[in-house]
C-alpha atoms as a PDB file:
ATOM      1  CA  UNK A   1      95.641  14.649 268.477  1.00  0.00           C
ATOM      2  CA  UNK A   2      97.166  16.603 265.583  1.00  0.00           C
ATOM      3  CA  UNK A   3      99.289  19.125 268.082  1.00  0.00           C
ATOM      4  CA  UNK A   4     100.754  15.799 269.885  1.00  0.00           C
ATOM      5  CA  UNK A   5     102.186  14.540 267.060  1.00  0.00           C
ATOM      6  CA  UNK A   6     103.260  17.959 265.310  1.00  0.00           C
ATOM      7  CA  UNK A   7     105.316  18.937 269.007  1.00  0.00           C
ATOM      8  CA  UNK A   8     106.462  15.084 269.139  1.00  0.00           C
ATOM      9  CA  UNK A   9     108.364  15.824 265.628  1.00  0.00           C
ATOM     10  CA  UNK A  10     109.439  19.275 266.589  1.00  0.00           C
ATOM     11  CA  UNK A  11     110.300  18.188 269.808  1.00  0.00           C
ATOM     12  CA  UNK A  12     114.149  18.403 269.743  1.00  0.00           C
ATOM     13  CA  UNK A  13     114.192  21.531 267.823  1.00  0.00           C
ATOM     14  CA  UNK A  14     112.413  23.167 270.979  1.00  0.00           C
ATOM     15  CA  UNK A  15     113.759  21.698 273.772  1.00  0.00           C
ATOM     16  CA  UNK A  16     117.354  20.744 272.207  1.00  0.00           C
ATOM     17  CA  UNK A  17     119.990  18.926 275.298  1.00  0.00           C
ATOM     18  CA  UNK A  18     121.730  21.468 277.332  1.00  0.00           C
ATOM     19  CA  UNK A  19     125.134  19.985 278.597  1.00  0.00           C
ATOM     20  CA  UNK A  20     124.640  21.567 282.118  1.00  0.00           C
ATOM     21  CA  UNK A  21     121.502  19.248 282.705  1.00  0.00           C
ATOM     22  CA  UNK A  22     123.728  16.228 281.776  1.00  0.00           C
ATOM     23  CA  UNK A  23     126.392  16.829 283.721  1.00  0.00           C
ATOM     24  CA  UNK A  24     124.319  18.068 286.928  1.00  0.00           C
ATOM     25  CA  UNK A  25     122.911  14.509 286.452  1.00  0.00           C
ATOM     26  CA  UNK A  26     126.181  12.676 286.136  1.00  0.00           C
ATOM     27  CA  UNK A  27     127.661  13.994 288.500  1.00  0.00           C
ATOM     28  CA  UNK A  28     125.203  12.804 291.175  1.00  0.00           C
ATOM     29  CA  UNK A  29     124.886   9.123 290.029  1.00  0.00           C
ATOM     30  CA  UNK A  30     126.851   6.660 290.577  1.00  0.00           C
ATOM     31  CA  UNK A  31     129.105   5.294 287.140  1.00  0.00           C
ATOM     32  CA  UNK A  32     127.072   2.685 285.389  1.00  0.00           C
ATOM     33  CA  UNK A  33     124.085   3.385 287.703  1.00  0.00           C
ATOM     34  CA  UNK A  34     120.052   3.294 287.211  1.00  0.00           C
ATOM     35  CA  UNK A  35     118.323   5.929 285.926  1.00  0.00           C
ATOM     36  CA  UNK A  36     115.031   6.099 285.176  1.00  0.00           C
ATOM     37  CA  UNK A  37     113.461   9.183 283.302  1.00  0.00           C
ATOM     38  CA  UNK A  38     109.994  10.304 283.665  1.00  0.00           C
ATOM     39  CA  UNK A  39     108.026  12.130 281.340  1.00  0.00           C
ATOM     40  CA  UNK A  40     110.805  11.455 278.967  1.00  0.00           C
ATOM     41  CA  UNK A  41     109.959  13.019 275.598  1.00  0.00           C
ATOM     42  CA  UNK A  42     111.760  12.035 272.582  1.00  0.00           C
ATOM     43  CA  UNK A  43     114.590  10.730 274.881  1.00  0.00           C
ATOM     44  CA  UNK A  44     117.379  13.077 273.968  1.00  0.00           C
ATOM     45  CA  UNK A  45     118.467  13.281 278.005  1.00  0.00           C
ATOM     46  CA  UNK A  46     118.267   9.603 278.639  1.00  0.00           C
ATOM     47  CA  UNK A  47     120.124   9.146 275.181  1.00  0.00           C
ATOM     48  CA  UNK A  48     123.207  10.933 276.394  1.00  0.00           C
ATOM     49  CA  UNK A  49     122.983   9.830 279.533  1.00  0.00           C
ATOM     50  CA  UNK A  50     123.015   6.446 277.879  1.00  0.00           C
ATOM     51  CA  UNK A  51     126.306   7.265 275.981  1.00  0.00           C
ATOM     52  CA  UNK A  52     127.823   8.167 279.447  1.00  0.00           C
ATOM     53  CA  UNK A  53     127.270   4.176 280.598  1.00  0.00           C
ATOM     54  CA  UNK A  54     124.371   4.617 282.742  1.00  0.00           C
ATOM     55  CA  UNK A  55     121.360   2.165 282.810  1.00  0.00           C
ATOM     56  CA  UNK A  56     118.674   4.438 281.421  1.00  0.00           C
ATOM     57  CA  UNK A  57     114.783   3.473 281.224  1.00  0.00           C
ATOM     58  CA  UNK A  58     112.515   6.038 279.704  1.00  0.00           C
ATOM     59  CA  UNK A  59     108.863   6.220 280.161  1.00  0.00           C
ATOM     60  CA  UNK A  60     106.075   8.658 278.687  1.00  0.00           C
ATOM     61  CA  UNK A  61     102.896   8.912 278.374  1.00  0.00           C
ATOM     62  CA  UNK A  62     102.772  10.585 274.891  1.00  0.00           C
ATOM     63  CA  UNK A  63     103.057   7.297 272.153  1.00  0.00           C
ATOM     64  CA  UNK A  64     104.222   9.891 269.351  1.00  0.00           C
ATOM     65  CA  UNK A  65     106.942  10.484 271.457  1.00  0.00           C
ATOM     66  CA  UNK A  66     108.030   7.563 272.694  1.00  0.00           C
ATOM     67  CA  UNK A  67     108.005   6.043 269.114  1.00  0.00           C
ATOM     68  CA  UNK A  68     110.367   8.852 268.040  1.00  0.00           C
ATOM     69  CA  UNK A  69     113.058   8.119 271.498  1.00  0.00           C
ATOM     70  CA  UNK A  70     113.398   4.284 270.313  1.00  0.00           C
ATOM     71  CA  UNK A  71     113.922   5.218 266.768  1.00  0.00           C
ATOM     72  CA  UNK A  72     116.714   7.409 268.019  1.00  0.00           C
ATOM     73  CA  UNK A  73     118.205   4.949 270.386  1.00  0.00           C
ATOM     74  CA  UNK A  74     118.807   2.593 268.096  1.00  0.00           C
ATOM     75  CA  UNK A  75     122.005   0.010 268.987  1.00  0.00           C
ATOM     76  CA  UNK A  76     122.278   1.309 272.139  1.00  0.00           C
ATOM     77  CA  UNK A  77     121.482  -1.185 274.441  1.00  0.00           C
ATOM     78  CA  UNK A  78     121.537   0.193 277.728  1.00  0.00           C
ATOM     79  CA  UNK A  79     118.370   1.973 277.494  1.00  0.00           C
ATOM     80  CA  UNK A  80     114.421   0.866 276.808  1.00  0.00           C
ATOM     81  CA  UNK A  81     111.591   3.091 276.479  1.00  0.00           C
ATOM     82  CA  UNK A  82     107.831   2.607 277.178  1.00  0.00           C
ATOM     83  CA  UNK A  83     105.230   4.365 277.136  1.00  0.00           C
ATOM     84  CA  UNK A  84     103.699   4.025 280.330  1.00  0.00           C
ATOM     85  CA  UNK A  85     102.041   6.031 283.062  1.00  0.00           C
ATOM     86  CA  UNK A  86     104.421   5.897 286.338  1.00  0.00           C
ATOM     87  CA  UNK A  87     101.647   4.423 288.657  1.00  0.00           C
ATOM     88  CA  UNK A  88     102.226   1.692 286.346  1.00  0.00           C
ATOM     89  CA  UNK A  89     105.836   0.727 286.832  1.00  0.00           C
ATOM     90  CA  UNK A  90     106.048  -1.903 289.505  1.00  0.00           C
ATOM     91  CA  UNK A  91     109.709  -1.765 290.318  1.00  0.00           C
ATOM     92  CA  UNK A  92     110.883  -1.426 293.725  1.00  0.00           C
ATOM     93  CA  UNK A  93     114.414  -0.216 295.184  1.00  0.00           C
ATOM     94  CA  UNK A  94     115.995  -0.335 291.306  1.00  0.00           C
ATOM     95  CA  UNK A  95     117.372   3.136 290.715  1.00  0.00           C
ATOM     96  CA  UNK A  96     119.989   5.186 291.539  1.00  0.00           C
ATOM     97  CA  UNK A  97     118.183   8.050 290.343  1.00  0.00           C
ATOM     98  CA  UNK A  98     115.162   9.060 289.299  1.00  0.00           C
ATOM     99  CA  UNK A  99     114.670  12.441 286.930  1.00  0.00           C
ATOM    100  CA  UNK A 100     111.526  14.677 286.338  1.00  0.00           C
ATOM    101  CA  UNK A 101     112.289  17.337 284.668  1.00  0.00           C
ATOM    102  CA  UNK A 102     110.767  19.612 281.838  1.00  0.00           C
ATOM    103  CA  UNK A 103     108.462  20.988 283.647  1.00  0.00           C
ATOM    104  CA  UNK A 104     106.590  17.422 284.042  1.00  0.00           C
ATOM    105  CA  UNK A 105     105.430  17.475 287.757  1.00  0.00           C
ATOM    106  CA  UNK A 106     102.642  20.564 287.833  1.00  0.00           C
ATOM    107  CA  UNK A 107     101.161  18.264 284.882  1.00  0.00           C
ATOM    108  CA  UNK A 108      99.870  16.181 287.872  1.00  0.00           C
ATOM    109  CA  UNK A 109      96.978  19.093 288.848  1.00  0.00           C
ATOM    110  CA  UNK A 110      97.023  18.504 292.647  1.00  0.00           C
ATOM    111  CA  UNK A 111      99.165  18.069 295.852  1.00  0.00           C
ATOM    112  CA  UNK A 112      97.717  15.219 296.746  1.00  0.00           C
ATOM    113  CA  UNK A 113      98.192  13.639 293.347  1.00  0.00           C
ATOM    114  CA  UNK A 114     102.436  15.140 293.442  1.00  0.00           C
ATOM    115  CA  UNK A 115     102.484  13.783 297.043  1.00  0.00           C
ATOM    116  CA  UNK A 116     101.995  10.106 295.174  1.00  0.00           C
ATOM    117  CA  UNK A 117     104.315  10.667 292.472  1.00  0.00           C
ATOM    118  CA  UNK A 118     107.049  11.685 295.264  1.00  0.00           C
ATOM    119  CA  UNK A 119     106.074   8.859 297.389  1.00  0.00           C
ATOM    120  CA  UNK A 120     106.337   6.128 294.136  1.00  0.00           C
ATOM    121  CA  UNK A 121     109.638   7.798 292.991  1.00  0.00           C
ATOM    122  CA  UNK A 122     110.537   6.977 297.329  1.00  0.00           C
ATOM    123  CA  UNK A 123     109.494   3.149 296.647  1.00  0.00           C
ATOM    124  CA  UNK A 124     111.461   2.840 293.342  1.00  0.00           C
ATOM    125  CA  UNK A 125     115.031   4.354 294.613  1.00  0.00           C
ATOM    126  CA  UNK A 126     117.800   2.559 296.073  1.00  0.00           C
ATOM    127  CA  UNK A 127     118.690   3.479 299.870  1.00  0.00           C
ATOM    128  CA  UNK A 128     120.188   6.810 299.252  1.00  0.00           C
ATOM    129  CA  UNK A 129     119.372   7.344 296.065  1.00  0.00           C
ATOM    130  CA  UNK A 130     118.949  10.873 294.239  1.00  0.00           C
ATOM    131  CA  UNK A 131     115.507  12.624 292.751  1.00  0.00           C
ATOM    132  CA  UNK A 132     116.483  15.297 290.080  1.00  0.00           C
ATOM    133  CA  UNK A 133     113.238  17.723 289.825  1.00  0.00           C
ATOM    134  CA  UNK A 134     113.232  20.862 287.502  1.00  0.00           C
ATOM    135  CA  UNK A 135     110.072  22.402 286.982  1.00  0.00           C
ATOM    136  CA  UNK A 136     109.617  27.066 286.196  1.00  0.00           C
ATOM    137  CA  UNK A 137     109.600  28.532 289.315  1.00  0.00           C
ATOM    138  CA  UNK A 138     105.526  29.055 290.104  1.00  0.00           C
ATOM    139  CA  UNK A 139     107.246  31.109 293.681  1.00  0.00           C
ATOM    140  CA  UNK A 140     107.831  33.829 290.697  1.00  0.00           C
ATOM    141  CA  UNK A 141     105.242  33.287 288.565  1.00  0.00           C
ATOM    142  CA  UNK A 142     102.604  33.076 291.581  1.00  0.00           C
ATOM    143  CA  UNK A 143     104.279  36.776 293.097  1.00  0.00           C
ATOM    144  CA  UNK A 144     104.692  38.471 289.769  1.00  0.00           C
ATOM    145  CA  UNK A 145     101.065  36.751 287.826  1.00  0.00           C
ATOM    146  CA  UNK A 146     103.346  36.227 284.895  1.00  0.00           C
ATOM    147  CA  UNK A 147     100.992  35.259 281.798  1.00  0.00           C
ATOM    148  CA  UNK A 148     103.356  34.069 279.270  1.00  0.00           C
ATOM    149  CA  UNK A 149     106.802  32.655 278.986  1.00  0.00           C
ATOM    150  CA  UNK A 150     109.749  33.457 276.282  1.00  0.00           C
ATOM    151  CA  UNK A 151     108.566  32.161 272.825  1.00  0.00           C
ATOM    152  CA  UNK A 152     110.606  29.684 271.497  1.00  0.00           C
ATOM    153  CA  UNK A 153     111.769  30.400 267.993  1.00  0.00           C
ATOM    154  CA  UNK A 154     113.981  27.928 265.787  1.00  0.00           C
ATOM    155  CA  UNK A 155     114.741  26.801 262.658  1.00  0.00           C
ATOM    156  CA  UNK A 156     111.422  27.483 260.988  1.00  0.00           C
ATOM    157  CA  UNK A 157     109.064  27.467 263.938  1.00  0.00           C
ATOM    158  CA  UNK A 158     107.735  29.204 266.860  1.00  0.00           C
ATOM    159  CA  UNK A 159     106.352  28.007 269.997  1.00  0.00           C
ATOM    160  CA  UNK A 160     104.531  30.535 271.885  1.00  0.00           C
ATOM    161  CA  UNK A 161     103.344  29.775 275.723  1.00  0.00           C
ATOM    162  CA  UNK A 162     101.069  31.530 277.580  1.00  0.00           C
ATOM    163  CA  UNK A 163      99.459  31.021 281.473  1.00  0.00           C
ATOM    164  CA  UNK A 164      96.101  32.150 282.480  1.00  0.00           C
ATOM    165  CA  UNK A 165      94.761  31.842 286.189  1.00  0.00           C
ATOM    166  CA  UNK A 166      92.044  29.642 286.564  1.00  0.00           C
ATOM    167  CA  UNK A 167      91.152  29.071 290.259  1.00  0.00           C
ATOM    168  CA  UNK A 168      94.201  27.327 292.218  1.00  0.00           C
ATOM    169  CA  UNK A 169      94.927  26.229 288.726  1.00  0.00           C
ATOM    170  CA  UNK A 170      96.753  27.425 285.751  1.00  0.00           C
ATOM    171  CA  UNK A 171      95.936  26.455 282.009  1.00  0.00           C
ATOM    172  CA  UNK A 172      99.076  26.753 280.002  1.00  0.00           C
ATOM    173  CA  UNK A 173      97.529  27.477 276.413  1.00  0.00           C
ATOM    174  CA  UNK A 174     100.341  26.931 273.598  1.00  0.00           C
ATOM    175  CA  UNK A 175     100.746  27.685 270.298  1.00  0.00           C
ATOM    176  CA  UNK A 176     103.124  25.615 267.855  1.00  0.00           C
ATOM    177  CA  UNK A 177     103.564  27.490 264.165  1.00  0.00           C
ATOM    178  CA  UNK A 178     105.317  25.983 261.728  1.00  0.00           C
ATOM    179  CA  UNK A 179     105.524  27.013 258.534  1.00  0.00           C
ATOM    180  CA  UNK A 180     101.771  27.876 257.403  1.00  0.00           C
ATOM    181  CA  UNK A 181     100.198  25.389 260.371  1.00  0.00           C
ATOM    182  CA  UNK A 182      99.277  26.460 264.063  1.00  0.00           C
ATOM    183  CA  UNK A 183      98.569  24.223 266.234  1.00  0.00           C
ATOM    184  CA  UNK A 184      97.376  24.850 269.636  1.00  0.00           C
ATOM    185  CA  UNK A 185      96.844  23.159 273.126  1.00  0.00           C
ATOM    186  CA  UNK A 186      95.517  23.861 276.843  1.00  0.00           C
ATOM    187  CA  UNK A 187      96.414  22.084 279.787  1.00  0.00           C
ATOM    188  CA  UNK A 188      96.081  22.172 283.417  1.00  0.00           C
ATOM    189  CA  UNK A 189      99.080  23.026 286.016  1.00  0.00           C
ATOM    190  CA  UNK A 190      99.546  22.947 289.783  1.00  0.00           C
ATOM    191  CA  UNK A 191     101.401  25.766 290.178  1.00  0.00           C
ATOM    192  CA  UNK A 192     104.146  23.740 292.584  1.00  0.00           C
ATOM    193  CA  UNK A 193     105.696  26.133 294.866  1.00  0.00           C
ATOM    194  CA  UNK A 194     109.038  25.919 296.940  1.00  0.00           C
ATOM    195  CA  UNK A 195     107.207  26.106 300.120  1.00  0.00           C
ATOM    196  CA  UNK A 196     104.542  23.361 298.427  1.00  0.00           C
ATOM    197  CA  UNK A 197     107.791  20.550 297.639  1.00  0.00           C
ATOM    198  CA  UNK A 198     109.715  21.402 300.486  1.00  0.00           C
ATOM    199  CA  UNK A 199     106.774  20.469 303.304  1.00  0.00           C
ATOM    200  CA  UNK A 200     105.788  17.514 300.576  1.00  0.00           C
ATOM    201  CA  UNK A 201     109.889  15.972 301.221  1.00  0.00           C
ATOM    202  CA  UNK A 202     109.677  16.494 304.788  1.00  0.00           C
ATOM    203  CA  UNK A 203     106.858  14.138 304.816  1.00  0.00           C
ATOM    204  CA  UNK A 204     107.876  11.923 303.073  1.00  0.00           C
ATOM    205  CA  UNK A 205     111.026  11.904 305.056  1.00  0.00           C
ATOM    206  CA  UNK A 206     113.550  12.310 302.055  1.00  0.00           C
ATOM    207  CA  UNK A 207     116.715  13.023 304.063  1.00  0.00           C
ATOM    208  CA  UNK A 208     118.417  16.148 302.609  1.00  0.00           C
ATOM    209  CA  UNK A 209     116.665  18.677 300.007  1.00  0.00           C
ATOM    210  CA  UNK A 210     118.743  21.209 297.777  1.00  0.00           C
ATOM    211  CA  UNK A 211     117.379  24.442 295.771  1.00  0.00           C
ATOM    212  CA  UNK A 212     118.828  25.594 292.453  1.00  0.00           C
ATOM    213  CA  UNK A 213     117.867  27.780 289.887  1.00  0.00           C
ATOM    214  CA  UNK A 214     119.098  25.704 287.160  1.00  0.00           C
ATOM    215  CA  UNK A 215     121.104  23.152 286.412  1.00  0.00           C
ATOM    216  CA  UNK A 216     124.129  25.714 285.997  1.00  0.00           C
ATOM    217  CA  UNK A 217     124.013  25.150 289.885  1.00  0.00           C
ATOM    218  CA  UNK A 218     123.064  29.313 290.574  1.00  0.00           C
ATOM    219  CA  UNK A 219     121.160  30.212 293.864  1.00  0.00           C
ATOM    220  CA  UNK A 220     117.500  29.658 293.695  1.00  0.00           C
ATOM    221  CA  UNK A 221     115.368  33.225 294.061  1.00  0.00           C
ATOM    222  CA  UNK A 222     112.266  34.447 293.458  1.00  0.00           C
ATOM    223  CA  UNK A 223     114.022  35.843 290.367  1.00  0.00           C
ATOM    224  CA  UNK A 224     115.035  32.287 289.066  1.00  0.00           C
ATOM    225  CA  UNK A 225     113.351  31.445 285.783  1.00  0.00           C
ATOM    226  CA  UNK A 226     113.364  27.477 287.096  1.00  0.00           C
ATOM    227  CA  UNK A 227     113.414  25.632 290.173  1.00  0.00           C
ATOM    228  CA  UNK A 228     115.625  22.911 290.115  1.00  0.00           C
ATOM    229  CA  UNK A 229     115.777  20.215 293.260  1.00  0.00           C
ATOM    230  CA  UNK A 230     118.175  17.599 294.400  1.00  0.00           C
ATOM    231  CA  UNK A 231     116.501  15.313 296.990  1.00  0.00           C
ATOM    232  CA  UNK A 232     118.212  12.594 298.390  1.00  0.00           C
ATOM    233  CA  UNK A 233     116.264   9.615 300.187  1.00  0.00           C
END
């Protein structure tokens, strides 16, 4: 579709690397260690993570974007990307840790379908190994019906999200101008609560859970703008 490949290019512009998420990751992996990214754009995290010395593998479903993260990761050679859906991956016990972040887990539209994504991610981590999950914090969004987030402006474009309700559902319509083009998009979220991941980990018998409400390491609120979780298996 037109809109995947116009975000895939304007990508970066939108969501450019924050060194807090870096170092939050960093600083819970081992040196040198796995890490495998999923739902990982153009790359840019993995990338840096890459330049750091860590193992990095990269997977997406999007193609546009996946062709645009090997084009930038050219000569390095401790990361690969794919484009791949994770039920696909057929590694076991590799990683040191595994990240989600962007916002990428709601994009699976039930619990049942996140309690398989957390129970994969379980199967592909080494024995103590780390989850790093940041998604916006539906607790807030849920209590306060919010039906739009901050538009994104940059350079010469604007991304505009908004949420509308839509049974235990929420379609996240977007609109990406730039220049004299708009290009919009709808898709389906589970509105993932606190209370939702925390009884989901317990389950699954992760051994210790932490809240944040960003990767700046503040308390998480009903007034943080993101969740952010460190799970530990």
């Amino acid at each position: 579709m037109k809109f995947y490949k116009e975000i895939a290019i304007h990508y970066d512009d939108i969501f450019p690397v924050k060194s807090s998420v870096i170092e939050f990751i960093a600083n819970r992996t081992p040196p040198k260690g796995n890490v495998l990214d999923v739902g990982c754009a153009t790359g840019s995290h993995g990338i840096e993570l890459s330049k750091l010395g860590y193992q990095v593998k990269g997977v997406d479903i999007s193609k546009e974007m996946i062709e645009i993260a090997k084009d930038k990761s050219v000569g390095l050679s401790n990361i690969s990307f794919a484009t791949q859906d994770i039920f696909a991956l057929d590694e076991e016990s590799c990683y040191d840790t595994i990240i989600c972040i962007g916002n990428t887990l709601p994009h699976f539209t039930s619990l049942e379908e996140i309690k398989d994504v957390l129970t994969k991610f379980k199967k592909m981590l080494k024995h103590g190994g780390k989850v790093i999950v940041q998604t916006v914090n539906y607790d807030r969004v849920l209590k306060q019906k919010t039906d739009s987030l901050p538009t994104i402006t940059n350079k010469n474009l604007k991304f505009i999200r908004e949420y509308s309700f839509n049974g235990g559902l929420i379609d996240f319509n977007t609109i990406l101008k730039v220049g004299r083009g708009n290009f919009k998009n709808s898709v389906k979220l589970y509105p993932l609560t606190s209370k939702n991941i925390e009884e989901l980990l317990a389950k699954l018998k992760y051994s210790t859970l932490e809240f944040y409400g960003g990767f700046d390491e503040s308390n998480f609120n009903i007034a943080s703008f993101h969740m952010v979780l460190d799970c530990t298996l």
